[in-house]
PDB file of N, CA and C in Angstrom:
ATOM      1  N   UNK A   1       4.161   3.743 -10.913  1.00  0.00           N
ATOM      2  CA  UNK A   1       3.529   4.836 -10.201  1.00  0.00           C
ATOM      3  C   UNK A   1       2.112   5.069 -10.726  1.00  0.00           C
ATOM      4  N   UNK A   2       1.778   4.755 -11.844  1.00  0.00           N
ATOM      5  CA  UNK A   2       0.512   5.136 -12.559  1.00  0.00           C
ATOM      6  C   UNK A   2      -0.582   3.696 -11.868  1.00  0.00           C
ATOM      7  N   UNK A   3      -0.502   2.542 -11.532  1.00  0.00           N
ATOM      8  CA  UNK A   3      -1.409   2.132 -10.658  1.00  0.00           C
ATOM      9  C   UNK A   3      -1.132   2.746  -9.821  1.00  0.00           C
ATOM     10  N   UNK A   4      -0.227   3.019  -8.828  1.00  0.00           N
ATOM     11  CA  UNK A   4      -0.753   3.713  -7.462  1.00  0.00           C
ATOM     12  C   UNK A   4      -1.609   4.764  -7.907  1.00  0.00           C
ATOM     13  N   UNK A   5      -1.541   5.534  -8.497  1.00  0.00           N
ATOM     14  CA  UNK A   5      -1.906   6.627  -8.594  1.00  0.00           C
ATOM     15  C   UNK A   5      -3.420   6.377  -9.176  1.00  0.00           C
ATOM     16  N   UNK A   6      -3.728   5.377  -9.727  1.00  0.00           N
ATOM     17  CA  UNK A   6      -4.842   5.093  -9.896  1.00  0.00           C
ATOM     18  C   UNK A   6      -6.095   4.757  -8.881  1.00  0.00           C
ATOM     19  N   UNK A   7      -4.744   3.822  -8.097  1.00  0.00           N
ATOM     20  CA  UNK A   7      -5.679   3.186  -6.546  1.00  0.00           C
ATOM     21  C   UNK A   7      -5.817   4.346  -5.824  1.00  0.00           C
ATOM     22  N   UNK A   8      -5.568   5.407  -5.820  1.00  0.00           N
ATOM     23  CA  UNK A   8      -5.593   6.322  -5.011  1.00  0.00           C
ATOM     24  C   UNK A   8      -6.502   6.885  -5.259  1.00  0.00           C
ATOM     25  N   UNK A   9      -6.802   7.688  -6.743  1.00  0.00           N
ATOM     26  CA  UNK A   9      -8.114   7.958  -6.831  1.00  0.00           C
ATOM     27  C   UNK A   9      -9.223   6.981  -6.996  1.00  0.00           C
ATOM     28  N   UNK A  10      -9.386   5.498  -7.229  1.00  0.00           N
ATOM     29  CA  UNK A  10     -10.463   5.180  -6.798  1.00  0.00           C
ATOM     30  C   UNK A  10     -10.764   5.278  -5.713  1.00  0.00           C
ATOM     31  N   UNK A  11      -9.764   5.177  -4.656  1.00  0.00           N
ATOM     32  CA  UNK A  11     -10.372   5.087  -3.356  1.00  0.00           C
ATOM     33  C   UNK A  11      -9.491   6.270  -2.727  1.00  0.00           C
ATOM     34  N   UNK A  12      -9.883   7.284  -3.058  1.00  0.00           N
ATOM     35  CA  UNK A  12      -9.593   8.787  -2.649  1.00  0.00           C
ATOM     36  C   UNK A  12     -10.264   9.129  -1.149  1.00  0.00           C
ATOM     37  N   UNK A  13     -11.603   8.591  -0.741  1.00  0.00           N
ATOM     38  CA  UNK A  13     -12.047   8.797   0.167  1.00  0.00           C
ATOM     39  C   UNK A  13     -11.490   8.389   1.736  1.00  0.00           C
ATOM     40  N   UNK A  14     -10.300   7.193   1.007  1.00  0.00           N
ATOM     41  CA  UNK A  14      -9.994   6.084   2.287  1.00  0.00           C
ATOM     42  C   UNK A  14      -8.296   6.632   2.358  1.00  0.00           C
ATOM     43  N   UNK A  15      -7.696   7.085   1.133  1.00  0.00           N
ATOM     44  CA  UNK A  15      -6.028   6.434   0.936  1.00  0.00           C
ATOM     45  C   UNK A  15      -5.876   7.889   0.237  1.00  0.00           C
ATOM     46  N   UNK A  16      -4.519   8.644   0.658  1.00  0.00           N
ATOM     47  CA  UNK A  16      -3.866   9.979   0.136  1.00  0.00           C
ATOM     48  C   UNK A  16      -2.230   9.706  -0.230  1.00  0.00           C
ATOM     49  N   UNK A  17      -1.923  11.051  -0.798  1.00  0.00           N
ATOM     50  CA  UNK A  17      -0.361  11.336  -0.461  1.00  0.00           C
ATOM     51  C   UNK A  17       0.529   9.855  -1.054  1.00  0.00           C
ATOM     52  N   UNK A  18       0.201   9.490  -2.353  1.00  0.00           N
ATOM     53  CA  UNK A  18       0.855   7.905  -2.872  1.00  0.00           C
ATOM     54  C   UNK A  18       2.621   8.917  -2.953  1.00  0.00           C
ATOM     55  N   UNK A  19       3.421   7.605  -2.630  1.00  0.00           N
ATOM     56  CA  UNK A  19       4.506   8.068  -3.091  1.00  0.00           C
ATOM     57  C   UNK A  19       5.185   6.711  -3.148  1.00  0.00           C
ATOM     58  N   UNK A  20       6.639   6.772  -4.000  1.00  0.00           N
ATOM     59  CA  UNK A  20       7.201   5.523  -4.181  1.00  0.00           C
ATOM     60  C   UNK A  20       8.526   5.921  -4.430  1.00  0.00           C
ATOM     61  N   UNK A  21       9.875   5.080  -4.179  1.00  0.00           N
ATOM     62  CA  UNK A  21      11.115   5.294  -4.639  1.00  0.00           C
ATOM     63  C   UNK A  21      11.581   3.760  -4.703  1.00  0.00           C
ATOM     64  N   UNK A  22      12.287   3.369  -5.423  1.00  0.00           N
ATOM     65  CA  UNK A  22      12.961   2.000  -5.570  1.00  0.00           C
ATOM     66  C   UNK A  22      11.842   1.127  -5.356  1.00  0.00           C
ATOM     67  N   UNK A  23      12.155  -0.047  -4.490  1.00  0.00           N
ATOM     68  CA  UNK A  23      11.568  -0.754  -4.463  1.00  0.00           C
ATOM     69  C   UNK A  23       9.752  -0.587  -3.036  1.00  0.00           C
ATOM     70  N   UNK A  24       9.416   0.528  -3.202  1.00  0.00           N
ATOM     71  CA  UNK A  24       9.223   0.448  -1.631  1.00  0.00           C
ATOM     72  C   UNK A  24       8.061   1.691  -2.386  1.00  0.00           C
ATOM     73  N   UNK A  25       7.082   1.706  -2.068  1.00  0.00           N
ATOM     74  CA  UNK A  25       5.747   2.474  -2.024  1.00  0.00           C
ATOM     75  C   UNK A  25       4.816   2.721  -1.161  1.00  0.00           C
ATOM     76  N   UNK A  26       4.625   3.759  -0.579  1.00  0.00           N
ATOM     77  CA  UNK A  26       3.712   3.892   0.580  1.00  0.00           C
ATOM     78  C   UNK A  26       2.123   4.706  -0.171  1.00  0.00           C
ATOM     79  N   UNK A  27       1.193   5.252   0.676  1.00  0.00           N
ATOM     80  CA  UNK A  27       0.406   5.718   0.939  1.00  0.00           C
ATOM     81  C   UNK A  27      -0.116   5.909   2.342  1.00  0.00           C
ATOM     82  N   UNK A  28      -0.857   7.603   2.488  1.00  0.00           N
ATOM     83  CA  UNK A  28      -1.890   7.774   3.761  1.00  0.00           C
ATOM     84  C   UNK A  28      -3.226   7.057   4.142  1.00  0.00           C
ATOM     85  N   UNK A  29      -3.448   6.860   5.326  1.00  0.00           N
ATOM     86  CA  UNK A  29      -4.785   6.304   5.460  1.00  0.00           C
ATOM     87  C   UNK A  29      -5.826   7.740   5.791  1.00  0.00           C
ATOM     88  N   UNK A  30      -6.611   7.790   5.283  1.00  0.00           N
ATOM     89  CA  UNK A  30      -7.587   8.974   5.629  1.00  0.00           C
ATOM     90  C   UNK A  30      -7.826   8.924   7.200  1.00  0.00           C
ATOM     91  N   UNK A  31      -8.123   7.792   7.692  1.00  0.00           N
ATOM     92  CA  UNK A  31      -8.203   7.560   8.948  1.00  0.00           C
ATOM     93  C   UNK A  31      -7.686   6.681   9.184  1.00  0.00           C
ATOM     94  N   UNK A  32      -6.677   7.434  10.212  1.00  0.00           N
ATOM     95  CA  UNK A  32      -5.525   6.319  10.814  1.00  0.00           C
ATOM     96  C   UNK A  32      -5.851   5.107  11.670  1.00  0.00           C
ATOM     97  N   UNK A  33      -7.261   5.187  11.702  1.00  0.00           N
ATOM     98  CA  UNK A  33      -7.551   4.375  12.831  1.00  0.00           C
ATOM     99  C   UNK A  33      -7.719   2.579  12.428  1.00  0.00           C
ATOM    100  N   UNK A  34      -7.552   2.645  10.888  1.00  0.00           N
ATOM    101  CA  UNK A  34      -8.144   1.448   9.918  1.00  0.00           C
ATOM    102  C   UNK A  34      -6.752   0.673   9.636  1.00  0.00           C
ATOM    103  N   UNK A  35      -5.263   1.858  10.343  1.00  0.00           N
ATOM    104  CA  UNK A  35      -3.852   0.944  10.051  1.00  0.00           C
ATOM    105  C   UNK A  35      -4.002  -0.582  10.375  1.00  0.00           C
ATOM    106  N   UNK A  36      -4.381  -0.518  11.607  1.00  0.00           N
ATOM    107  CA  UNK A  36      -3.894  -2.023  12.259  1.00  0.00           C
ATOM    108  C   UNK A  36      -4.645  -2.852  11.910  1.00  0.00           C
ATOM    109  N   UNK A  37      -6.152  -2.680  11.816  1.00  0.00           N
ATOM    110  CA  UNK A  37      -7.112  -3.562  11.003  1.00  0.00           C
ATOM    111  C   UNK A  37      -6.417  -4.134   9.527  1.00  0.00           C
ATOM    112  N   UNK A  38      -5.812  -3.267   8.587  1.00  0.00           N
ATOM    113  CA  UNK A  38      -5.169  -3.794   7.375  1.00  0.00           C
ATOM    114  C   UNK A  38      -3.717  -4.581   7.620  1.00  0.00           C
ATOM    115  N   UNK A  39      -3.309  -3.626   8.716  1.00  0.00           N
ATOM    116  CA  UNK A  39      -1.911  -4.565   9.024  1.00  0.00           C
ATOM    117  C   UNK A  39      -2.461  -6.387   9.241  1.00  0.00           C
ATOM    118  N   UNK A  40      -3.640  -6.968   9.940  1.00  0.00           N
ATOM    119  CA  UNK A  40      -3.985  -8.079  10.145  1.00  0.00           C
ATOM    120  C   UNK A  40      -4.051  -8.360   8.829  1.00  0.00           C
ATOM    121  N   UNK A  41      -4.497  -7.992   8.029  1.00  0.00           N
ATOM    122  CA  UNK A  41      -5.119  -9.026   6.892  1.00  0.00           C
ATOM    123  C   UNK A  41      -3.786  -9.201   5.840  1.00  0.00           C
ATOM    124  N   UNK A  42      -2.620  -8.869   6.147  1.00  0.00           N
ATOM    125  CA  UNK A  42      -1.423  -8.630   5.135  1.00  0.00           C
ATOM    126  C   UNK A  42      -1.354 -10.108   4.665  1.00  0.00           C
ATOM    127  N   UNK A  43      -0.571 -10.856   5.761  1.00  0.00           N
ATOM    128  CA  UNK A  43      -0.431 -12.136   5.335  1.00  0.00           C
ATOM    129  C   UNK A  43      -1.512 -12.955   4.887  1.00  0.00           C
ATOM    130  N   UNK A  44      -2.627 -12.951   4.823  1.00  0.00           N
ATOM    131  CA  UNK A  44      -3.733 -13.527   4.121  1.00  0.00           C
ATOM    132  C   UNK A  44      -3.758 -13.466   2.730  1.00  0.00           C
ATOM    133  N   UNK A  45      -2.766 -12.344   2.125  1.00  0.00           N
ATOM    134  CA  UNK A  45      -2.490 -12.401   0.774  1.00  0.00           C
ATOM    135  C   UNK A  45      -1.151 -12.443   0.972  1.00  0.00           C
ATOM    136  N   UNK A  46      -0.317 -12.671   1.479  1.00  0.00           N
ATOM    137  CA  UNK A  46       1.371 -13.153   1.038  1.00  0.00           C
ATOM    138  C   UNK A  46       1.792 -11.579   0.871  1.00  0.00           C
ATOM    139  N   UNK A  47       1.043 -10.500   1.765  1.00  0.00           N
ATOM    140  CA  UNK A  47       1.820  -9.100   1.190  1.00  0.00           C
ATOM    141  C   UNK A  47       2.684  -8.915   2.094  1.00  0.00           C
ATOM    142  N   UNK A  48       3.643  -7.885   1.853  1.00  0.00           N
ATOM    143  CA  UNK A  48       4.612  -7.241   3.107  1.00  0.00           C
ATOM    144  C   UNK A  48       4.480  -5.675   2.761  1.00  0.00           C
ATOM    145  N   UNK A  49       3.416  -5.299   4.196  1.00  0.00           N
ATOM    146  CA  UNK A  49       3.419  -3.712   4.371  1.00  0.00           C
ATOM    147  C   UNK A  49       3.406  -4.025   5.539  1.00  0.00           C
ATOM    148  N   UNK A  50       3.660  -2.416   6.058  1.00  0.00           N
ATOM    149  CA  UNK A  50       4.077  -2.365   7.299  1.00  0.00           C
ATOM    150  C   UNK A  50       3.377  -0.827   8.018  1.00  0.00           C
ATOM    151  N   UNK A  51       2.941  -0.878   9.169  1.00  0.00           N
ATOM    152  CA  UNK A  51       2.954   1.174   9.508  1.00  0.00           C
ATOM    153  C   UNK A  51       3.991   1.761   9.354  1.00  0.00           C
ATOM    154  N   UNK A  52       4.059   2.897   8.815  1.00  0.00           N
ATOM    155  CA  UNK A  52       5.211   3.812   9.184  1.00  0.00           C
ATOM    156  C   UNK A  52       4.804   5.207   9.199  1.00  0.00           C
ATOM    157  N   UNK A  53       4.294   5.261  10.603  1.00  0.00           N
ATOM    158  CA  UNK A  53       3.518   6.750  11.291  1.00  0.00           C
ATOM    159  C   UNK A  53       2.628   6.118  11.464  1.00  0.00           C
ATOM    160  N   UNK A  54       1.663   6.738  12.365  1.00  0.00           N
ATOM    161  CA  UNK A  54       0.675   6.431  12.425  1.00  0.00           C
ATOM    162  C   UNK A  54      -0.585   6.529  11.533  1.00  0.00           C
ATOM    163  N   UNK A  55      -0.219   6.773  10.530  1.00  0.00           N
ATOM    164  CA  UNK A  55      -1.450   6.623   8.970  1.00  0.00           C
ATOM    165  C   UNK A  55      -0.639   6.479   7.650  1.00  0.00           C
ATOM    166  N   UNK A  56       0.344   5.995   8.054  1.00  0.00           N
ATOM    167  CA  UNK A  56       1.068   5.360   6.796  1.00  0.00           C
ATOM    168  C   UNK A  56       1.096   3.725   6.266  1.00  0.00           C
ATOM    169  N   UNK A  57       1.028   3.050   5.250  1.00  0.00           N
ATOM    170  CA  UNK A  57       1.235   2.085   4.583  1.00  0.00           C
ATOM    171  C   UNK A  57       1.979   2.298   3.724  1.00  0.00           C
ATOM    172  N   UNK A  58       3.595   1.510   4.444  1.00  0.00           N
ATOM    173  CA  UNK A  58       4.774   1.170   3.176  1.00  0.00           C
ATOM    174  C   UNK A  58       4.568  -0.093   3.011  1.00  0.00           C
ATOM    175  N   UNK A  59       4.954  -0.665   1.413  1.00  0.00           N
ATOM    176  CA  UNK A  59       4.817  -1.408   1.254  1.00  0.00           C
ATOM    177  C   UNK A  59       6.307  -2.029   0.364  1.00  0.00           C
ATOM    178  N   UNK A  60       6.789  -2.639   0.173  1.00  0.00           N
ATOM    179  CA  UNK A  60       7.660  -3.676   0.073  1.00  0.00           C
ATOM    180  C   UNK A  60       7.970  -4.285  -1.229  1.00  0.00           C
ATOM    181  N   UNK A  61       7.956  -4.135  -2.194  1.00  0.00           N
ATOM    182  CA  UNK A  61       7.916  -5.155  -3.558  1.00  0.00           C
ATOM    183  C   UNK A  61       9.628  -6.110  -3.445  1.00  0.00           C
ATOM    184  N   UNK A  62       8.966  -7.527  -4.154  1.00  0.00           N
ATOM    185  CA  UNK A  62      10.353  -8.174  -3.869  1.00  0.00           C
ATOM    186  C   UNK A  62      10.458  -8.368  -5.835  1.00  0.00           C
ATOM    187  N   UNK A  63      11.274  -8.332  -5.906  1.00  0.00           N
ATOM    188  CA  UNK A  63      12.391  -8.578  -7.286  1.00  0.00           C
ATOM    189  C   UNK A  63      11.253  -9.587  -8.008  1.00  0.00           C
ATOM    190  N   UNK A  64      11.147 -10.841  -7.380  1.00  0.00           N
ATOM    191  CA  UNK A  64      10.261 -11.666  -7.932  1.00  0.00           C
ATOM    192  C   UNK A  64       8.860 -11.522  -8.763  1.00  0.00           C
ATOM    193  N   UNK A  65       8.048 -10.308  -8.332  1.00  0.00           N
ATOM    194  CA  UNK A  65       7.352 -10.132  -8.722  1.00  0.00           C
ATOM    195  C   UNK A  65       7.066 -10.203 -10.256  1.00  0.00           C
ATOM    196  N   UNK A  66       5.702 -10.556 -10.711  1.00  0.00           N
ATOM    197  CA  UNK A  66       5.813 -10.005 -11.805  1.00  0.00           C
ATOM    198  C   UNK A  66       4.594  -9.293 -12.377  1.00  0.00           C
ATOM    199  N   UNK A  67       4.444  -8.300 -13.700  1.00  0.00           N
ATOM    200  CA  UNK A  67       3.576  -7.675 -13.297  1.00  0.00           C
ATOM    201  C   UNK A  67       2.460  -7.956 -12.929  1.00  0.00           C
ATOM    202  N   UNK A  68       2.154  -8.925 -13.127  1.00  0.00           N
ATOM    203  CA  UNK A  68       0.418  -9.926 -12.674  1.00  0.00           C
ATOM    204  C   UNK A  68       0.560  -9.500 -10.978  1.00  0.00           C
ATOM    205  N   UNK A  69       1.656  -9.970 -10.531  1.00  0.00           N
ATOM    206  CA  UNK A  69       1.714 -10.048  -8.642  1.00  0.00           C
ATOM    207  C   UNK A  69       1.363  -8.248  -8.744  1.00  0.00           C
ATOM    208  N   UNK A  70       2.063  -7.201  -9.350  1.00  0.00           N
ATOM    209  CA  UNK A  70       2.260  -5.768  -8.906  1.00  0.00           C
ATOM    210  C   UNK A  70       0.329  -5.438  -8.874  1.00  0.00           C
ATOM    211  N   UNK A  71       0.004  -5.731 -10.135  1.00  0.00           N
ATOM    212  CA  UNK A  71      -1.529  -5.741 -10.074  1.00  0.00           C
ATOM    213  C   UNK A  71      -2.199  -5.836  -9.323  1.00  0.00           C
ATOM    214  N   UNK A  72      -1.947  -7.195  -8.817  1.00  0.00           N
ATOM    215  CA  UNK A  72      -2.816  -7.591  -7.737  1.00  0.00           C
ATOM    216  C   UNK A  72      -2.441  -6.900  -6.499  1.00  0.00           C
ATOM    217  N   UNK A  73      -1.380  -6.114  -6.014  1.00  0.00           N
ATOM    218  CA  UNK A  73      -0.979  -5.499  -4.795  1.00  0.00           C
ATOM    219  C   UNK A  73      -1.418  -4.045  -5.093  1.00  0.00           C
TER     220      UNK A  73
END
């Protein structure tokens, strides 16, 4: 939780409201309008997020990870 919470305030202007339970972490988009633009670029890095609402980004962690991969997401 302490990187999200980090990415959030660097980029406070763009991304709100971090939250996480198990395997699965979302955040708000300041402007919802930038969802689908990020939804394109997911697979260009091997990520799995998804919308959920219209200014939400959940995102997905798989078991495999390790912390180097969590970093980089």
């Amino acid at each position: 939780m302490e990187l999200l919470q980090n990415l959030v305030q660097k980029y406070e202007d763009f991304i709100n409201s971090p939250r996480g339970l198990g395997l699965c972490f979302a955040f708000d988009l300041v402007d919802k309008s930038h969802v689908a633009d990020l939804i394109k670029k997911r697979f260009n890095y091997g990520l799995l997020y998804y919308p959920a609402g219209d200014k939400t980004l959940r995102f997905r962690l798989n078991t495999g990870f390790t912390s180097k991969d969590i970093e980089f997401l």
